[in-house]
Protein backbone atom coordinates (compact mmCIF):
# COMPACT_ATOMS: atom_id res chain seq x y z
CA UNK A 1 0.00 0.00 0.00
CA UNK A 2 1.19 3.19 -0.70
CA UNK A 3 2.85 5.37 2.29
CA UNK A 4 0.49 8.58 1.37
CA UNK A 5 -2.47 6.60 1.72
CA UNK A 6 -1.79 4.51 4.78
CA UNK A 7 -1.00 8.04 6.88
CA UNK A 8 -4.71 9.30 5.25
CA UNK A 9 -6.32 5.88 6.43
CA UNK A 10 -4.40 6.36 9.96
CA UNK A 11 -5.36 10.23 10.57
CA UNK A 12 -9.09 9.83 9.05
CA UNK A 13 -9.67 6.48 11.33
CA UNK A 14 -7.79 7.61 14.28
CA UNK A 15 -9.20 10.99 14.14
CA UNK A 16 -12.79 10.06 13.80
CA UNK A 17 -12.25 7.46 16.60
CA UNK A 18 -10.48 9.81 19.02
CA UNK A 19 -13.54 12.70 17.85
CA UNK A 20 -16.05 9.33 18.75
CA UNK A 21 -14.31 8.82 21.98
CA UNK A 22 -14.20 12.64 23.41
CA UNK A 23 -17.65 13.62 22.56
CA UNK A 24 -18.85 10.37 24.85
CA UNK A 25 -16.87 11.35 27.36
CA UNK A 26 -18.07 14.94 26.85
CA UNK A 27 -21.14 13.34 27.47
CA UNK A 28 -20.29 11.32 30.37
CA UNK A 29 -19.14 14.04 32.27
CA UNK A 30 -22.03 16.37 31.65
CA UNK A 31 -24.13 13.71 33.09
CA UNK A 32 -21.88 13.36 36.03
CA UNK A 33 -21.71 17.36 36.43
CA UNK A 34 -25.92 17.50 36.35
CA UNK A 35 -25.92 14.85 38.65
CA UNK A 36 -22.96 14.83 41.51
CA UNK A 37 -22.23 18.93 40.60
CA UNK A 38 -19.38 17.99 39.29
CA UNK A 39 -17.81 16.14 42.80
CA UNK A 40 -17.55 12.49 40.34
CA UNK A 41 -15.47 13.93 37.46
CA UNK A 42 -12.35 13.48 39.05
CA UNK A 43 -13.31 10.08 39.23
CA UNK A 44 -14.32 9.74 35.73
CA UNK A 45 -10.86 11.45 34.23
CA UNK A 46 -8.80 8.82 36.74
CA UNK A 47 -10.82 6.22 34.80
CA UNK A 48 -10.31 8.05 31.07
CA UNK A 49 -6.46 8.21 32.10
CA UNK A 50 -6.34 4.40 33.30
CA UNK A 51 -8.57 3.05 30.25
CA UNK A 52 -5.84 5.30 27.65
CA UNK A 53 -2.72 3.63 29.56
CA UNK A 54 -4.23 0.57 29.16
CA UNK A 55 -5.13 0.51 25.60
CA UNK A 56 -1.95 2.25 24.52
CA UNK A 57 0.06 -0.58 26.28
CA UNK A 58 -2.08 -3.22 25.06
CA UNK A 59 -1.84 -1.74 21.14
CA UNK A 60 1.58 -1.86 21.69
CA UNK A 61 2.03 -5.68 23.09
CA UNK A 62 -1.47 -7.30 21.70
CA UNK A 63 -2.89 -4.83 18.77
CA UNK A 64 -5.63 -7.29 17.87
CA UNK A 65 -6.82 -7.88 21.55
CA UNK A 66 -6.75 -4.19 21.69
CA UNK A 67 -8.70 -3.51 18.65
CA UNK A 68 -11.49 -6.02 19.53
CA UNK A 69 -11.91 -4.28 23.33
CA UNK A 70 -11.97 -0.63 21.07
CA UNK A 71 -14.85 -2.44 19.12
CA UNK A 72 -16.93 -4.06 21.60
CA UNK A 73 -16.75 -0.43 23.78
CA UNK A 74 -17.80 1.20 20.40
CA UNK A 75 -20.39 -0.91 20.41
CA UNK A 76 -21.66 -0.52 23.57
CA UNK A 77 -21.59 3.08 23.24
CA UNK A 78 -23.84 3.33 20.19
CA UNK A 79 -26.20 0.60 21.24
CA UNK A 80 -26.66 2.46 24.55
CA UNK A 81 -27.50 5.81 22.48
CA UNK A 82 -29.71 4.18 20.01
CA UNK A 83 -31.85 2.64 22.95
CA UNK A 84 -31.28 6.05 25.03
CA UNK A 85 -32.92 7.62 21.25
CA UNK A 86 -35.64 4.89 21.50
CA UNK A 87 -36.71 5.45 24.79
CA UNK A 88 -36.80 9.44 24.44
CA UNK A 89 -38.91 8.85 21.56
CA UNK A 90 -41.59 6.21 22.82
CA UNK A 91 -41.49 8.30 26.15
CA UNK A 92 -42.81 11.48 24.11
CA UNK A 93 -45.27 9.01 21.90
CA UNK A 94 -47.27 7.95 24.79
């Protein structure tokens, strides 16, 4: 593969997954502001910090065992907004 399009792939994939990643948190700690005024965020950037040394190491030593935990949290993150969508929507239907 060409070295011009491998560094696109990299910064359109990466970037789009790292853009992914920081609006959830985004969201996460919004959530965490409304509800704890804002007392639980330190707790939730200790767990960012420990989930990005984890990942980084384990990209490093085991890049496939890395890349299926990135997938199932993707996962997880968009079939918790889709039902989070669903349930907004039936809520404001009945």
């Amino acid at each position: 593969m060409d070295p011009l399009a491998k560094w696109v792939l990299a910064l359109a994939f990466g970037g789009g997954a790292a853009g992914i990643t920081k609006g959830l948190m985004n969201l996460l700690r919004g959530g965490s502001t409304a509800a704890t005024g804002g007392l639980a965020n330190p707790i939730f950037a200790f767990g960012e910090l420990a989930i990005a040394v984890i990942l980084s190491v384990l990209a490093i030593v085991a890049p496939v065992v890395a890349a299926a935990i990135v997938l199932g949290i993707f996962g997880f993150g968009i079939y918790k907004i889709i039902s989070f969508f669903q349930g907004r929507k039936s809520a404001s239907q009945s």
